[in-house]
C-alpha atoms as a PDB file:
ATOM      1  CA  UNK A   1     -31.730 -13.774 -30.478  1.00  0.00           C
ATOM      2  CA  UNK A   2     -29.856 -16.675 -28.781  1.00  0.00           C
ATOM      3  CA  UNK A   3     -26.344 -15.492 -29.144  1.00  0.00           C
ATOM      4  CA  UNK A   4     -27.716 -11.930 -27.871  1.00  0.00           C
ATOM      5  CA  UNK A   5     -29.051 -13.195 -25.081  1.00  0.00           C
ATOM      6  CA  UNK A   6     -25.529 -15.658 -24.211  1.00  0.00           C
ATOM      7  CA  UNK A   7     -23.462 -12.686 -24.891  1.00  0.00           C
ATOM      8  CA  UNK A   8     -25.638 -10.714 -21.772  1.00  0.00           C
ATOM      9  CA  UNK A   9     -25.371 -13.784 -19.674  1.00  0.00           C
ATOM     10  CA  UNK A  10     -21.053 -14.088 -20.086  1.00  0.00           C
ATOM     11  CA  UNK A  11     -21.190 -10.402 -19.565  1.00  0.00           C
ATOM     12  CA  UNK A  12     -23.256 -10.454 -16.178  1.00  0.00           C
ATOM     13  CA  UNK A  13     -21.455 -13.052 -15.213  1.00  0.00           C
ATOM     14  CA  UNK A  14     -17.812 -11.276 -15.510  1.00  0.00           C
ATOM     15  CA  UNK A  15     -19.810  -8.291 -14.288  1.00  0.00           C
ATOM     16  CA  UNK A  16     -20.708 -10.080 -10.927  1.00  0.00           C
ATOM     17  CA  UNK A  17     -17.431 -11.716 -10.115  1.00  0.00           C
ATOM     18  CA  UNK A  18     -15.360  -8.477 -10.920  1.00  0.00           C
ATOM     19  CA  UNK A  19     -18.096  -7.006  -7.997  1.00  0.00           C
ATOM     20  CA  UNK A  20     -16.630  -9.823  -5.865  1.00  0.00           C
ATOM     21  CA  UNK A  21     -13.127  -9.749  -6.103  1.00  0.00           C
ATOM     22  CA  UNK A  22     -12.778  -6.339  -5.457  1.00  0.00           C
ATOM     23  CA  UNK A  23     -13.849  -6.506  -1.816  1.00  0.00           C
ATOM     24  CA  UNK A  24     -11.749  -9.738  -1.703  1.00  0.00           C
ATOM     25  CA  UNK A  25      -8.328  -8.283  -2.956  1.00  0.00           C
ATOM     26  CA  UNK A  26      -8.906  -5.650  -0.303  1.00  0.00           C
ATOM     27  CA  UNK A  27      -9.146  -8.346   2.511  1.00  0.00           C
ATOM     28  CA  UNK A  28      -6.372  -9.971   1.462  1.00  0.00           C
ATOM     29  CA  UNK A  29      -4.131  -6.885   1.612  1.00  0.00           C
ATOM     30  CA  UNK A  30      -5.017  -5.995   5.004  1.00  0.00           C
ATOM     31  CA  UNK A  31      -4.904  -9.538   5.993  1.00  0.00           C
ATOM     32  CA  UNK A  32      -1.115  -9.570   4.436  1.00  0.00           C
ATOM     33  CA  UNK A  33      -0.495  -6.356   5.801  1.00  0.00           C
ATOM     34  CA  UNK A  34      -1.720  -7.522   9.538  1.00  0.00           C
ATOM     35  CA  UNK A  35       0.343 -10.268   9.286  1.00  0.00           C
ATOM     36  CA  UNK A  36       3.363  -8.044   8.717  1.00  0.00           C
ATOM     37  CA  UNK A  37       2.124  -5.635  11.239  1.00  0.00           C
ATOM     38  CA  UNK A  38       2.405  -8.386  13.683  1.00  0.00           C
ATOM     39  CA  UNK A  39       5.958  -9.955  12.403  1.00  0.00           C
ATOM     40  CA  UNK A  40       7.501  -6.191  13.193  1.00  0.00           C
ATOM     41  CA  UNK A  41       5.272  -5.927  16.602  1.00  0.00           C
ATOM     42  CA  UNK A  42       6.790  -9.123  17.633  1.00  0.00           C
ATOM     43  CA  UNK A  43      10.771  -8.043  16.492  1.00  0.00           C
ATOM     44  CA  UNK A  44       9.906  -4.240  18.501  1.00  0.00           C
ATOM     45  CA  UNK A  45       9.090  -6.139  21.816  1.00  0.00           C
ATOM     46  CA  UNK A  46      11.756  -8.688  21.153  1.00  0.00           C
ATOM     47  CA  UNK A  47      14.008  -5.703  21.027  1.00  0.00           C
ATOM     48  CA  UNK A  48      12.230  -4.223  23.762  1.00  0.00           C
ATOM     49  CA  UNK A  49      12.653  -6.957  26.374  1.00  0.00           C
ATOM     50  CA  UNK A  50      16.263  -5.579  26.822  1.00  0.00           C
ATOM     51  CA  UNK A  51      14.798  -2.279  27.901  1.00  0.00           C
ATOM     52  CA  UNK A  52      11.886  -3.352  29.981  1.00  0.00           C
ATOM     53  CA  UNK A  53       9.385  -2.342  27.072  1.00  0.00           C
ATOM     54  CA  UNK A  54       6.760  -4.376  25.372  1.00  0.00           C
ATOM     55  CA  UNK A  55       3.912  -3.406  22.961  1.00  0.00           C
ATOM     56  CA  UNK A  56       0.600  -5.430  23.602  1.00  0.00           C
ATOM     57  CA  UNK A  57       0.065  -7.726  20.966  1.00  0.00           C
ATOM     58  CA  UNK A  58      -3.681  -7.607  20.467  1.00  0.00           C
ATOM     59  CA  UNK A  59      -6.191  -7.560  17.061  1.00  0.00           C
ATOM     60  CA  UNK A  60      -6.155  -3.408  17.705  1.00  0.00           C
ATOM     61  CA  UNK A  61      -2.653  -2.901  17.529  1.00  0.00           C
ATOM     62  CA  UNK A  62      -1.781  -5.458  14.718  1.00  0.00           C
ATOM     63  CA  UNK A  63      -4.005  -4.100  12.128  1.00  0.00           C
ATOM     64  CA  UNK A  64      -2.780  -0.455  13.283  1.00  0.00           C
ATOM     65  CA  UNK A  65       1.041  -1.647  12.477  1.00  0.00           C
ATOM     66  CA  UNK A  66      -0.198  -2.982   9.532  1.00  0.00           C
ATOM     67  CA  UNK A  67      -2.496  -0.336   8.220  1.00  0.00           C
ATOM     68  CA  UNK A  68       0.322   2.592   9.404  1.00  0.00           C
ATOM     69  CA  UNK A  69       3.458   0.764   8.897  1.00  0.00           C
ATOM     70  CA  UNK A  70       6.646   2.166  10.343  1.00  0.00           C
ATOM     71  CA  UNK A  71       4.619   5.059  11.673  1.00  0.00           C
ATOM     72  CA  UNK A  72       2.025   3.459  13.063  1.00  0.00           C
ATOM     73  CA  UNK A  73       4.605   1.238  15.019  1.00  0.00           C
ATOM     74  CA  UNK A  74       6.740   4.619  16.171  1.00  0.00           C
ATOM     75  CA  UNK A  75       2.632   5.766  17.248  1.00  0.00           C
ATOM     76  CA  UNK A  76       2.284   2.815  19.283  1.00  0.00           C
ATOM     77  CA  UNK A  77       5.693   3.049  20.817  1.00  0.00           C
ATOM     78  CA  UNK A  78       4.881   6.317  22.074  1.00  0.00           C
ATOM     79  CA  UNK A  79       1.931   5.650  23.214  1.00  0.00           C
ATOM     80  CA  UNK A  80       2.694   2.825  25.313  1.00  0.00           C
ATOM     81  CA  UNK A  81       5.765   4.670  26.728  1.00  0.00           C
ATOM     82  CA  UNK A  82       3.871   7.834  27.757  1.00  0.00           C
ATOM     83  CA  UNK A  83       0.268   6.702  28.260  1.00  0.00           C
ATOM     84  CA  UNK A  84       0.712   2.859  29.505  1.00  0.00           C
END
């Protein structure tokens, strides 16, 4: 009865943290992704400067460069050039 009940205890408790890092691995992707997002936001208005074009750098447009990649930069370019 002992070991039974250890057994249930080791397997609730690999049960519970594999229901935490789940939600935690996803976090860290889109924080790692954001971060990228922002490196290639910062090299696009870098570039930009030379043509009188800049991207605003704020928590919106980071996470949609780093959610979208390539085409979520292209979106933003767009946008800024034909709606900003």
């Amino acid at each position: 009865m002992k070991y039974i009940l250890i057994i249930l205890l080791i397997i609730l408790i690999f049960t519970i943290i594999k229901i935490f890092t789940l939600p935690m691995r996803i976090l860290i992707k889109l924080a790692v992704n954001s971060a990228i997002g922002l490196l290639a936001l910062i090299i696009v208005n870098a570039i930009g400067q030379n043509f009188d074009f800049s991207i605003a750098i704020n928590p919106i447009t980071v996470i949609i460069a780093g959610v979208l990649g390539v085409p979520g930069i292209v979106f933003l370019a767009i946008y800024t050039y034909y709606f900003v």
